[in-house]
C-alpha atoms as a PDB file:
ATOM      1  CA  UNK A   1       0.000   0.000   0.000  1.00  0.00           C
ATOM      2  CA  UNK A   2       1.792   3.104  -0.965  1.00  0.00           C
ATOM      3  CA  UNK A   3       0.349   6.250   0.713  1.00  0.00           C
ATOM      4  CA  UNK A   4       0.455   9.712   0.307  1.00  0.00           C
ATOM      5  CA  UNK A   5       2.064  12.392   2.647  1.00  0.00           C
ATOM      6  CA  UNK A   6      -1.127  13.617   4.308  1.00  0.00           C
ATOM      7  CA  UNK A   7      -2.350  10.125   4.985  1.00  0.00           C
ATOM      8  CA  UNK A   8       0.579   9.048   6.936  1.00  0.00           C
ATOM      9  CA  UNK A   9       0.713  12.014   8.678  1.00  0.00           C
ATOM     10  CA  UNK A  10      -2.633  10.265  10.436  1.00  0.00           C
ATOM     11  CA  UNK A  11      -1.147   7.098  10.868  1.00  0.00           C
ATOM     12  CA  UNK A  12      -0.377   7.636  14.687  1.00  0.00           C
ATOM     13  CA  UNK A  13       2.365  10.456  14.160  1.00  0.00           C
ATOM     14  CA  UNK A  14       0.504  13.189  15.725  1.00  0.00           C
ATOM     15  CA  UNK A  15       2.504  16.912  15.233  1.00  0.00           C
ATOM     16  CA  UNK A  16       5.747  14.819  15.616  1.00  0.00           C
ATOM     17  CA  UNK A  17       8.608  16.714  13.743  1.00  0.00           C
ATOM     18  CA  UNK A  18       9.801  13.838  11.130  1.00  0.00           C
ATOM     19  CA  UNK A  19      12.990  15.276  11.868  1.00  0.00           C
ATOM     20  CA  UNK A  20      13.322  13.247  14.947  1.00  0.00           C
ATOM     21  CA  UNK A  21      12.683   9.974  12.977  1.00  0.00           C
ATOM     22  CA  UNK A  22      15.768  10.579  11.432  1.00  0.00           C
ATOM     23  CA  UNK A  23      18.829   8.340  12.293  1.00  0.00           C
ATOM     24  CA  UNK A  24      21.056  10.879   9.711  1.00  0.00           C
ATOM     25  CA  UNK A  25      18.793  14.551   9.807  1.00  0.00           C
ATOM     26  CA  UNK A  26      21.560  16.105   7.621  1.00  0.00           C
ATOM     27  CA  UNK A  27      19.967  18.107   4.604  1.00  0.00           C
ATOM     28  CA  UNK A  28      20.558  16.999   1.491  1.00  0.00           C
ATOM     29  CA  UNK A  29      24.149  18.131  -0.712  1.00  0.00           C
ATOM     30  CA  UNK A  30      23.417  16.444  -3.671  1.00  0.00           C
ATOM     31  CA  UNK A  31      19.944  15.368  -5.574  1.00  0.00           C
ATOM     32  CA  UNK A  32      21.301  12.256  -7.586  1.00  0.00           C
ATOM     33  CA  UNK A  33      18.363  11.427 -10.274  1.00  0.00           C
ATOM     34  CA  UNK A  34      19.643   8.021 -12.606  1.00  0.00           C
ATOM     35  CA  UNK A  35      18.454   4.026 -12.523  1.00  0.00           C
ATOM     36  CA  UNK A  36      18.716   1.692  -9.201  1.00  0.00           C
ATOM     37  CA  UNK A  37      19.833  -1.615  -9.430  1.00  0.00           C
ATOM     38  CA  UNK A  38      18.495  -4.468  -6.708  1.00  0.00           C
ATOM     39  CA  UNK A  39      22.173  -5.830  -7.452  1.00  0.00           C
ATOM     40  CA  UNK A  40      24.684  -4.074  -9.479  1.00  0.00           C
ATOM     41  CA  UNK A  41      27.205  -1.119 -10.097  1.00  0.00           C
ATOM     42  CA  UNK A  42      25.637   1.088 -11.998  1.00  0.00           C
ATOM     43  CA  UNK A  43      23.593   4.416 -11.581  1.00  0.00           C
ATOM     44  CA  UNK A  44      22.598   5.575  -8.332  1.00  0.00           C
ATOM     45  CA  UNK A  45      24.449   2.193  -6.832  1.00  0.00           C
ATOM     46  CA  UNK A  46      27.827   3.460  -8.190  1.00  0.00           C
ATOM     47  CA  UNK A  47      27.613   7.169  -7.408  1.00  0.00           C
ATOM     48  CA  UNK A  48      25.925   7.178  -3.869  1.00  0.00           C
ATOM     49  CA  UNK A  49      28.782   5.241  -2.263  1.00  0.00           C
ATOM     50  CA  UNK A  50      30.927   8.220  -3.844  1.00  0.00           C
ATOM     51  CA  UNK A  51      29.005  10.604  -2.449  1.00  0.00           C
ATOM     52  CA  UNK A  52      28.948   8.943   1.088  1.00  0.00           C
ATOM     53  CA  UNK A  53      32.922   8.483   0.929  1.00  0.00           C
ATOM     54  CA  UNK A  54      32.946  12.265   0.118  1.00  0.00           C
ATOM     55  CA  UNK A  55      31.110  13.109   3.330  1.00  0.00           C
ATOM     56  CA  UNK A  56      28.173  13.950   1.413  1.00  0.00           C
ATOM     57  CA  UNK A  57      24.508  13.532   1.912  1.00  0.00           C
ATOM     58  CA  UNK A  58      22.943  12.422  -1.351  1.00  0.00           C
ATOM     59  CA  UNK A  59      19.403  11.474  -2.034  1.00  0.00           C
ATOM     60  CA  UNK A  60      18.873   9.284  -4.702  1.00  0.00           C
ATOM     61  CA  UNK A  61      15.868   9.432  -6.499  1.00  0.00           C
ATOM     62  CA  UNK A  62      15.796   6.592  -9.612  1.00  0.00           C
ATOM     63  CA  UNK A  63      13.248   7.050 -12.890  1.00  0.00           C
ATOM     64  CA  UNK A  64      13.610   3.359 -13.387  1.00  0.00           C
ATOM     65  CA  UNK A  65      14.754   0.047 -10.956  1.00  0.00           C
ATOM     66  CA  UNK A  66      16.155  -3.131 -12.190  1.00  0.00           C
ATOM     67  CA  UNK A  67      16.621  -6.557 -10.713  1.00  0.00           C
ATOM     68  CA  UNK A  68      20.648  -6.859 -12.530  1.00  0.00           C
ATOM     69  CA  UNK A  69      22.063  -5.494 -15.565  1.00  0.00           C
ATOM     70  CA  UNK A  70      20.810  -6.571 -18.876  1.00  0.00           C
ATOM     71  CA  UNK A  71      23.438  -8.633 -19.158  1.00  0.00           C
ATOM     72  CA  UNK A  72      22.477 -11.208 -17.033  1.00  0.00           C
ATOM     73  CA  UNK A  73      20.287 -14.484 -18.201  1.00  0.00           C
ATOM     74  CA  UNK A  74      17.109 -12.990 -16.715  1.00  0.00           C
ATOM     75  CA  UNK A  75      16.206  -9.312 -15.674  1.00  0.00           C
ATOM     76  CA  UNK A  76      13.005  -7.601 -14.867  1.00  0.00           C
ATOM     77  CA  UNK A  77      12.738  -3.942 -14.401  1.00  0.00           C
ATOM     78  CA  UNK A  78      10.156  -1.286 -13.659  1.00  0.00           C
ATOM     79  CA  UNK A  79      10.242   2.575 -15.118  1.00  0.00           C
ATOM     80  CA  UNK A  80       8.529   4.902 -12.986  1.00  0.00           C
ATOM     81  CA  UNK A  81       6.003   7.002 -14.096  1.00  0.00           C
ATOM     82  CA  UNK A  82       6.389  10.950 -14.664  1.00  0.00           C
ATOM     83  CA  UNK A  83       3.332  11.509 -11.524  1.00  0.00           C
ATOM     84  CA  UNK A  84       5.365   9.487  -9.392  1.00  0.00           C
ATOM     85  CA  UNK A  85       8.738  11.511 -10.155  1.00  0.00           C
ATOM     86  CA  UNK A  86       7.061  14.911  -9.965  1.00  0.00           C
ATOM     87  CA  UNK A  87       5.766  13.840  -6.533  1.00  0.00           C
ATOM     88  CA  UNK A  88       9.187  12.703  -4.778  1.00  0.00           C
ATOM     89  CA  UNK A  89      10.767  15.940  -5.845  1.00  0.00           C
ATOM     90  CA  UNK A  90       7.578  17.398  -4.133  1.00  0.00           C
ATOM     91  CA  UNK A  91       7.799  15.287  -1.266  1.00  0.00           C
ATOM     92  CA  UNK A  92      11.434  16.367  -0.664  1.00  0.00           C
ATOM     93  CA  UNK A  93      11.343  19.786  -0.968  1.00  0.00           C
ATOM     94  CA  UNK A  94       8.281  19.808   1.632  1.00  0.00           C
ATOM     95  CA  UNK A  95      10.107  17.740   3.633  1.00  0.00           C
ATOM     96  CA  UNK A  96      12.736  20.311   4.220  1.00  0.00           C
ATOM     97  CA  UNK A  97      15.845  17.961   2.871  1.00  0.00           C
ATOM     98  CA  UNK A  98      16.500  19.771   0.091  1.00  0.00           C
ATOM     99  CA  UNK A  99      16.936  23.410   2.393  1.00  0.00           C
ATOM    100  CA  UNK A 100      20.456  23.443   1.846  1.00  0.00           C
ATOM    101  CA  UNK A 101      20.875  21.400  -1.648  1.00  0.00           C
ATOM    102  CA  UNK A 102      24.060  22.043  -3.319  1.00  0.00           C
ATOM    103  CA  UNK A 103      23.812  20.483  -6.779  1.00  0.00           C
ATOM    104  CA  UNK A 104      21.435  18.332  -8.716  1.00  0.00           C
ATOM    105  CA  UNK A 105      22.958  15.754 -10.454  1.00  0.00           C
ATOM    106  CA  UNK A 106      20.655  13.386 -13.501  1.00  0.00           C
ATOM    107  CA  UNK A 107      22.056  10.556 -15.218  1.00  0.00           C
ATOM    108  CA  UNK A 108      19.417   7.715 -16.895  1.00  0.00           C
ATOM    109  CA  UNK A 109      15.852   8.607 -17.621  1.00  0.00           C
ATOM    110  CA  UNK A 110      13.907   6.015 -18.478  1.00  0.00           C
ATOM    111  CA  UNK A 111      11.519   8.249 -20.292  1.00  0.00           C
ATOM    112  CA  UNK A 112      11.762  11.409 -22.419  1.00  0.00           C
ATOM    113  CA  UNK A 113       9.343  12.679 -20.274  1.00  0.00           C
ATOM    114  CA  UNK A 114      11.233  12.237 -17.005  1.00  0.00           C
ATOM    115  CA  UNK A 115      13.272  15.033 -18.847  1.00  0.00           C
ATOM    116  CA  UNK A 116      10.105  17.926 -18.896  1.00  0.00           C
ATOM    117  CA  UNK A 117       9.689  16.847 -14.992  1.00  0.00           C
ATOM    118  CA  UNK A 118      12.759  17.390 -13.653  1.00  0.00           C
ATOM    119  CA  UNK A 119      12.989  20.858 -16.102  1.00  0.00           C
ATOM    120  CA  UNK A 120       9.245  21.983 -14.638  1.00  0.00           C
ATOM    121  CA  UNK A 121      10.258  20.961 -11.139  1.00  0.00           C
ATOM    122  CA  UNK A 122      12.998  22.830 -10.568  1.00  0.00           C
ATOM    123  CA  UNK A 123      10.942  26.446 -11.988  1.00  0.00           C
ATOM    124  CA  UNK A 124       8.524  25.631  -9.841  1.00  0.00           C
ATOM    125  CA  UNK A 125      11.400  26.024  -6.916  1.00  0.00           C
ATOM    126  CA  UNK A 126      12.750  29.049  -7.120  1.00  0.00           C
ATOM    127  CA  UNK A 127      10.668  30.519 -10.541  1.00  0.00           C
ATOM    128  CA  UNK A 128      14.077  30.556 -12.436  1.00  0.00           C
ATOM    129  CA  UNK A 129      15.543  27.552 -14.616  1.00  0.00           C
ATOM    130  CA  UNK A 130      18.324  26.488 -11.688  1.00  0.00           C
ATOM    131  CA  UNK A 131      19.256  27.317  -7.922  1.00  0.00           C
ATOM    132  CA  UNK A 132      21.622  25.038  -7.930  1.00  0.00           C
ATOM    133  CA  UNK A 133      24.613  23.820  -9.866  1.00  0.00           C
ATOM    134  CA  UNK A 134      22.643  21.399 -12.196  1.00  0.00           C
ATOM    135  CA  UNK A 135      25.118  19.032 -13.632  1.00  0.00           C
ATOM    136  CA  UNK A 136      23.729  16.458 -16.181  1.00  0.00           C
ATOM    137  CA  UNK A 137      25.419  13.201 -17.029  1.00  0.00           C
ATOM    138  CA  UNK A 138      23.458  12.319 -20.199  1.00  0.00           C
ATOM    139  CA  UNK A 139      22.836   8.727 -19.876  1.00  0.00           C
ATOM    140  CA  UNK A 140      21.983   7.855 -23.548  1.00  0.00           C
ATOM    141  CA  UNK A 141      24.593   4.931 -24.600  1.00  0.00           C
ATOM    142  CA  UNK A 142      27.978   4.052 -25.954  1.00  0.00           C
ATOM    143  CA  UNK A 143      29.477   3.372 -29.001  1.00  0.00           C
ATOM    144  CA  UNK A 144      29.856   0.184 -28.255  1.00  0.00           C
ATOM    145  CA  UNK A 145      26.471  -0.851 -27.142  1.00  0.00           C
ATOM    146  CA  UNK A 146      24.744   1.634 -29.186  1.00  0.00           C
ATOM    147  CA  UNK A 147      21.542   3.356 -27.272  1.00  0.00           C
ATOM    148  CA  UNK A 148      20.740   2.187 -23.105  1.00  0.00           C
ATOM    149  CA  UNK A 149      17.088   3.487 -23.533  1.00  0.00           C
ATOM    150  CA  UNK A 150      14.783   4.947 -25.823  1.00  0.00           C
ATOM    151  CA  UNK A 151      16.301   7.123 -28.107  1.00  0.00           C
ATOM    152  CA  UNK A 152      13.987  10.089 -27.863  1.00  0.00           C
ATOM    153  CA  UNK A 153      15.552  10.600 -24.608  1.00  0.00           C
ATOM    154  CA  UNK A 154      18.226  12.304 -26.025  1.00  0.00           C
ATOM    155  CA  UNK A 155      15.640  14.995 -27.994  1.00  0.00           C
ATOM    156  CA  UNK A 156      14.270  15.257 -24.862  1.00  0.00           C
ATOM    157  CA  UNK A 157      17.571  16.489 -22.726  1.00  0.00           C
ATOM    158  CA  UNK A 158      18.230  19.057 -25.891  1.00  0.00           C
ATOM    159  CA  UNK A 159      14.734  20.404 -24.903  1.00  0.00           C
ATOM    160  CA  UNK A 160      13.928  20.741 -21.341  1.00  0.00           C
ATOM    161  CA  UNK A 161      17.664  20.296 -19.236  1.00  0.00           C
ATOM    162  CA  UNK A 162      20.615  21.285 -21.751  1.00  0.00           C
ATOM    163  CA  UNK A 163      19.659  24.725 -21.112  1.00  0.00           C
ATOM    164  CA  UNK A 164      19.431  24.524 -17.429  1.00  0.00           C
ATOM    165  CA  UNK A 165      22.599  22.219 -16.956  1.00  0.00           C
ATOM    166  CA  UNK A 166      25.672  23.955 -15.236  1.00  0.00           C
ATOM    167  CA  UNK A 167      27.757  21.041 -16.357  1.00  0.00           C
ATOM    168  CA  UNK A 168      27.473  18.115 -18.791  1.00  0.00           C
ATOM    169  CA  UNK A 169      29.427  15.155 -18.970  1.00  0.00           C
ATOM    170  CA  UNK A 170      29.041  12.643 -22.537  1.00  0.00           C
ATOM    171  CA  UNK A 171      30.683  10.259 -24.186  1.00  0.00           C
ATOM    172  CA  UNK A 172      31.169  10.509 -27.461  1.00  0.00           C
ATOM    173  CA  UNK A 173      28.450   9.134 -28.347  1.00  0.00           C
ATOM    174  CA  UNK A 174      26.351  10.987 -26.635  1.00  0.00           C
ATOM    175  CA  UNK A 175      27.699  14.183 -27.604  1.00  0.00           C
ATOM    176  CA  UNK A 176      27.194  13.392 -30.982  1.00  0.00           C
ATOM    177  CA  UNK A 177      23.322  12.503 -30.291  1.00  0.00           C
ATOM    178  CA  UNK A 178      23.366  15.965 -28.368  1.00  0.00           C
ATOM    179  CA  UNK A 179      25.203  17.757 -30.777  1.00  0.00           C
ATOM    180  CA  UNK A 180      23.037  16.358 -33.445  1.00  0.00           C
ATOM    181  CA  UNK A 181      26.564  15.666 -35.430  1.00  0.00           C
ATOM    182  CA  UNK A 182      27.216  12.306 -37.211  1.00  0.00           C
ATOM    183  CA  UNK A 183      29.261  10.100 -34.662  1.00  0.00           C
ATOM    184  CA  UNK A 184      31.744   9.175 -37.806  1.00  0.00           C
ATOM    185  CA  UNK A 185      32.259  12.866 -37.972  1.00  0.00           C
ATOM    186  CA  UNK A 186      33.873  13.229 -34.552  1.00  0.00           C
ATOM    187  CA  UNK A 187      37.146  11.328 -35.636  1.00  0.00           C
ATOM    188  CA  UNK A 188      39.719  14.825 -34.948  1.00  0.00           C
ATOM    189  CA  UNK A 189      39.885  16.885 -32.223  1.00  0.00           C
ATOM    190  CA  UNK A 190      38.928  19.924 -33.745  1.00  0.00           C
ATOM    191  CA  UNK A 191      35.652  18.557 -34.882  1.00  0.00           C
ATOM    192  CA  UNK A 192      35.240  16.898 -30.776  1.00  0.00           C
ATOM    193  CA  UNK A 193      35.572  20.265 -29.437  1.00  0.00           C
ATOM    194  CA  UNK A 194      33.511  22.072 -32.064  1.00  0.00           C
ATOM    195  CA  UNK A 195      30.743  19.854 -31.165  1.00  0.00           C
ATOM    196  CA  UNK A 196      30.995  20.576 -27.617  1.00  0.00           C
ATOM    197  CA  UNK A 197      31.118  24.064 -28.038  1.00  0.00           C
ATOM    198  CA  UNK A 198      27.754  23.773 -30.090  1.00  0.00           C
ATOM    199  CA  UNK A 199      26.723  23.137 -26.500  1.00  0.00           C
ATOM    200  CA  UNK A 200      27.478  25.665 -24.610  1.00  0.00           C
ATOM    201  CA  UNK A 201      24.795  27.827 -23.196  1.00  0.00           C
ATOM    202  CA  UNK A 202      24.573  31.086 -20.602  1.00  0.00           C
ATOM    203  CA  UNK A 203      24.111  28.881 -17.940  1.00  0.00           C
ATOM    204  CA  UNK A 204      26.508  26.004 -18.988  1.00  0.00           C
ATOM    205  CA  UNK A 205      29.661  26.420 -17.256  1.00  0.00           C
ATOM    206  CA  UNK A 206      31.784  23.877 -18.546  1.00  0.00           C
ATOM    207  CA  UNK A 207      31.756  20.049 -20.465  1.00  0.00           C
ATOM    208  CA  UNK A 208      33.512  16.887 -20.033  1.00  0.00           C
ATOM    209  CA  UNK A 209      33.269  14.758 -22.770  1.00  0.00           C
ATOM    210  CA  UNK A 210      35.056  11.239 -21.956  1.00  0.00           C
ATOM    211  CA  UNK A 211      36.392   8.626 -22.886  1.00  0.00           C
ATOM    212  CA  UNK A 212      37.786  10.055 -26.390  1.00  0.00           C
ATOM    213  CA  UNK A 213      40.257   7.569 -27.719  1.00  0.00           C
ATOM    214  CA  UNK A 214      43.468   7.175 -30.230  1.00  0.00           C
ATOM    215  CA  UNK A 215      42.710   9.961 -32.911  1.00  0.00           C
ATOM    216  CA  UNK A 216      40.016  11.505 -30.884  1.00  0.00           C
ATOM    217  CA  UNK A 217      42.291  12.586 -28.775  1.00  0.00           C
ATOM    218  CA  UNK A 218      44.723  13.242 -31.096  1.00  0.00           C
ATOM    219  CA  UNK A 219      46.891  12.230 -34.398  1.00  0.00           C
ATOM    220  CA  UNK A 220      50.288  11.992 -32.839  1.00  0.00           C
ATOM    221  CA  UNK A 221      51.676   8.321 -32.458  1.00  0.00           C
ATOM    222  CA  UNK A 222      52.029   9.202 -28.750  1.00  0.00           C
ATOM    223  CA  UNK A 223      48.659   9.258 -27.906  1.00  0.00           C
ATOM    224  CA  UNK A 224      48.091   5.915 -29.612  1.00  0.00           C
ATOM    225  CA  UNK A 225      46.012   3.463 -26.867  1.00  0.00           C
ATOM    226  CA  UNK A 226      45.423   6.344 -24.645  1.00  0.00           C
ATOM    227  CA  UNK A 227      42.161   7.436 -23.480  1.00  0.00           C
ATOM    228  CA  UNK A 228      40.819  10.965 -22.015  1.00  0.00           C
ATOM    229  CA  UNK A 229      38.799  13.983 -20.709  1.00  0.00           C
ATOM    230  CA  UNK A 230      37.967  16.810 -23.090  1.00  0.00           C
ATOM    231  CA  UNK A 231      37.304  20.162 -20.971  1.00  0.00           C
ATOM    232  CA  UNK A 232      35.751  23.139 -22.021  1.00  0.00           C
ATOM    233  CA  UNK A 233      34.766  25.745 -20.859  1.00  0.00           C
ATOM    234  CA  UNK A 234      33.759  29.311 -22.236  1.00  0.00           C
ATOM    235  CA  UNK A 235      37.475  30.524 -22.192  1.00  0.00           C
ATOM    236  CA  UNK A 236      39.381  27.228 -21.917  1.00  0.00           C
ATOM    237  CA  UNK A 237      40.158  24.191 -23.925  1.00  0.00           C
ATOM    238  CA  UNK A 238      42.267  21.155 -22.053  1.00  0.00           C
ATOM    239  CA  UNK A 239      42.719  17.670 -22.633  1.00  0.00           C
ATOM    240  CA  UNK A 240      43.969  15.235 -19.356  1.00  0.00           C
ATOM    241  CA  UNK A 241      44.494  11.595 -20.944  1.00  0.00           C
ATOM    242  CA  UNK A 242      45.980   8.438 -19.418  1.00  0.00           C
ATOM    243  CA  UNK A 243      46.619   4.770 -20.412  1.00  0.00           C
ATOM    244  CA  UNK A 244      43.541   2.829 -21.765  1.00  0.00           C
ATOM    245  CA  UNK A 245      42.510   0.522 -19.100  1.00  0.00           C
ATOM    246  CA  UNK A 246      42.006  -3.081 -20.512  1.00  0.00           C
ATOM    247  CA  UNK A 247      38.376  -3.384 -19.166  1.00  0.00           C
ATOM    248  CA  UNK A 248      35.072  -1.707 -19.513  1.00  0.00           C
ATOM    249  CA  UNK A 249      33.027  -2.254 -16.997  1.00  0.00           C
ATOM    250  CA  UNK A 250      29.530  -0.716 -16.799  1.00  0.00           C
ATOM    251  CA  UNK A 251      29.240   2.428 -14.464  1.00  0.00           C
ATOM    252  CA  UNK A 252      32.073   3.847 -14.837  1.00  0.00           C
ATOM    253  CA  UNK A 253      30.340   7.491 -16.056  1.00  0.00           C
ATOM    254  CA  UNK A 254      28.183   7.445 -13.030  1.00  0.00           C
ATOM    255  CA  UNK A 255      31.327   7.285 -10.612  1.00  0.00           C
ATOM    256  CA  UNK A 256      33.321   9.222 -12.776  1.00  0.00           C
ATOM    257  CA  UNK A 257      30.159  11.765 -12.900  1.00  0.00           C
ATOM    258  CA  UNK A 258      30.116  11.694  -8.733  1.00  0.00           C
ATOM    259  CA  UNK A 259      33.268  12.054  -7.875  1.00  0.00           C
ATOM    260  CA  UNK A 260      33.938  15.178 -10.145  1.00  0.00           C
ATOM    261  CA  UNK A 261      30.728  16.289  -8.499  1.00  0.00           C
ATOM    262  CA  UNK A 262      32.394  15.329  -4.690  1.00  0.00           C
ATOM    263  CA  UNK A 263      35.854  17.113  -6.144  1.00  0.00           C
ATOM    264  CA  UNK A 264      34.500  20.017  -7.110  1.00  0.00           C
ATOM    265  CA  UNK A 265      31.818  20.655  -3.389  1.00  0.00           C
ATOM    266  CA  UNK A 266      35.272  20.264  -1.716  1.00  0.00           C
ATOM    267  CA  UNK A 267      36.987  23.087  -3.644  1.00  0.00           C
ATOM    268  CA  UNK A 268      38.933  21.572  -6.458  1.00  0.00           C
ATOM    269  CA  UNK A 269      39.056  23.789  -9.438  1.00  0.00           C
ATOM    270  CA  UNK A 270      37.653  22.250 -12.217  1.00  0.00           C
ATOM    271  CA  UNK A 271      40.797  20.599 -13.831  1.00  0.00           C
ATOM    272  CA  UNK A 272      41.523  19.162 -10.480  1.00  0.00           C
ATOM    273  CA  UNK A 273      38.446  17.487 -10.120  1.00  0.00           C
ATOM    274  CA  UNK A 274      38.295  16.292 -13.573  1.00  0.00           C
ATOM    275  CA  UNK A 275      41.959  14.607 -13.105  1.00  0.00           C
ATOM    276  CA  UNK A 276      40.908  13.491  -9.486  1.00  0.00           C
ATOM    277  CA  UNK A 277      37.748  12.036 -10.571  1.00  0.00           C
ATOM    278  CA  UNK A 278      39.342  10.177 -14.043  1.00  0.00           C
ATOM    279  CA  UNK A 279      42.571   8.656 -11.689  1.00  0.00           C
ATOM    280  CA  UNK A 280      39.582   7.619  -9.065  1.00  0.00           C
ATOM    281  CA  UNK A 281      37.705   5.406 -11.595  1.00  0.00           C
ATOM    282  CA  UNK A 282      40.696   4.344 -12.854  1.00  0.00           C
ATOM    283  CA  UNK A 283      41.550   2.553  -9.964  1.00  0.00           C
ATOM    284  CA  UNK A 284      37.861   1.268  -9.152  1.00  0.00           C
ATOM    285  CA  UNK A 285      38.267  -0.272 -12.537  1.00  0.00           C
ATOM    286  CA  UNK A 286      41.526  -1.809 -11.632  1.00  0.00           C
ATOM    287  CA  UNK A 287      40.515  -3.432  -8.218  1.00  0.00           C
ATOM    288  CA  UNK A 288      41.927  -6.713  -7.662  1.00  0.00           C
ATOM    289  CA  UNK A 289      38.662  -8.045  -6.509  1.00  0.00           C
ATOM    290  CA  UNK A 290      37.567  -7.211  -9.991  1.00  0.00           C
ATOM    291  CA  UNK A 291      37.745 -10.140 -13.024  1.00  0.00           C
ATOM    292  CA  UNK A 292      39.436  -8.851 -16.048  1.00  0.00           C
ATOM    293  CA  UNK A 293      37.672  -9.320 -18.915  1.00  0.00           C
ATOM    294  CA  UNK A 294      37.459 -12.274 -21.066  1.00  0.00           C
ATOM    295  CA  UNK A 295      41.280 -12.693 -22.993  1.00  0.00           C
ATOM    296  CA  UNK A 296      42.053  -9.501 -21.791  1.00  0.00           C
ATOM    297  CA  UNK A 297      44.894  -9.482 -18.985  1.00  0.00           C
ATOM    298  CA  UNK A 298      45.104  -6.257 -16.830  1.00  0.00           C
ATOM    299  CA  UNK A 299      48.013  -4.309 -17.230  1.00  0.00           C
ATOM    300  CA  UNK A 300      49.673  -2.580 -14.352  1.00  0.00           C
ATOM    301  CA  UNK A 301      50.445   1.070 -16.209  1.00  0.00           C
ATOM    302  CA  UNK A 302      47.244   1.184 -17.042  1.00  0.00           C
ATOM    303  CA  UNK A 303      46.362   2.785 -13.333  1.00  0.00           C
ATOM    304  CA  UNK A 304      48.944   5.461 -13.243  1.00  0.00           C
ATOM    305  CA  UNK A 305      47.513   8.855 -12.628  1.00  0.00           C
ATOM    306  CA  UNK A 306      46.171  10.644 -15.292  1.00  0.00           C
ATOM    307  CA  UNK A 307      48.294  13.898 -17.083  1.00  0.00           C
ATOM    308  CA  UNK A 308      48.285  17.242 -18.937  1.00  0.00           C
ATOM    309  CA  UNK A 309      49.169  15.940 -22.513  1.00  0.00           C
END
């Protein structure tokens, strides 16, 4: 039985302040918004632990919850539905958690709609687009994979929460779907960046696009098997890159996406953060209690701390 607010305000609580229910009453730093897994690393599971590490209080609000990842011989999920959404960001705000919210963070939405939601519920705060550093980690697929939900999702984010987003953090192929620029297009640097900067808005303060690879990155031999961060910003352009890691596990954008956010609510500028956040997954990917991936043997450079190149 799933009841509203003002019917379990009758159910024996009297004028009881909730507050006092609460084993942790610290308000709310970061509104995470992405999937929940029963069992698995992705989404909300992989960035709340960040969060928590950070010292953080995150509350983790998911448009869709699986049993496992796809991957697995048998998985059931269930999206939830754009009421349901609007009325947990409701519920929060009246609740008082969100009284000293420092950023709003939204990975996977499970429906394009989910998108005009989150855009409608945060005017309705404040009557302005953003009150809060709004950073959005557009969850849309890989180029390896090809699309992780329905593809007018990505229509969707160009619509209602690129123009409210503070930061934004794709993959290539997501900044192509953003961008609205053929993936095969984004093969040189120039044309990467170019396509970022079709992004930038007022409010957008800077973009991350990861995971850019051999000539993506550049044409020089030396970059050859190395893999990296794109940042700009309205001034700036700046590539960090590293060693491709022999493995690619899923959920590595949401903790990547987290602990920039974590890096950057403790004071790192945003190049620190960026290079904390990339040498942080890095070595999440490169845990020993991890299995390497089928034929593929993990290779000890691969974890060195990312640099200017």
């Amino acid at each position: 039985m799933i009841m509203s607010m003002d019917q379990a305000h009758c159910v024996g609580a009297g004028n009881l302040d909730a507050r006092y229910l609460e084993l942790d009453p610290r308000p709310v730093d970061v509104l995470a918004i992405g999937s929940q897994l029963a069992y698995g690393s992705v989404g909300l599971n992989a960035a709340v632990p960040v969060y928590e590490a950070a010292g953080l209080r995150c509350a983790a609000v998911p448009t869709t919850i699986l049993s496992v990842l796809p991957h697995y011989p048998s998985m059931h999920r269930a999206d939830l539905s754009t009421d349901w959404l609007w009325e947990v960001l409701h519920d929060l705000d009246l609740s008082g958690a969100l009284r000293r919210l420092r950023t709003i963070s939204v990975g996977y939405l499970a429906l394009p709609e989910h998108a005009a939601v989150i855009a409608e519920w945060s005017r309705s705060r404040t009557g302005s687009p953003v009150d809060s550093p709004f950073v959005l980690d557009p969850t849309l697929g890989d180029v390896d994979l090809g699309f992780y939900n329905d593809p007018n999702v990505a229509a969707a984010l160009r619509r209602w929460l690129l123009p409210m987003a503070t930061g934004l953090t794709p993959n290539l192929f997501e900044l192509a779907l953003l961008s609205e620029c053929p993936l095969s297009s984004l093969t040189r640097l120039e044309d990467v960046t170019a396509a970022a900067r079709s992004l930038m808005t007022p409010q957008m303060q800077w973009i991350a696009v990861t995971g850019l690879r051999r000539t993506t990155v550049g044409n020089d031999s030396s970059r050859v098997g190395r893999i990296g961060e794109l940042i700009i910003t309205h001034d700036t352009t700046r590539i960090l890159s590293r060693p491709v890691v022999p493995a690619a596990p899923a959920g590595v954008g949401d903790t990547f996406t987290a602990s920039l956010i974590s890096r950057l609510l403790s004071g790192h500028d945003l190049s620190q953060a960026v290079d904390a956040a990339a040498e942080y997954t890095a070595h999440q990917i490169c845990r020993e209690d991890r299995p390497t991936d089928s034929g593929v043997s993990r290779v000890e450079t691969s974890c060195r701390r990312w640099t200017d190149t």
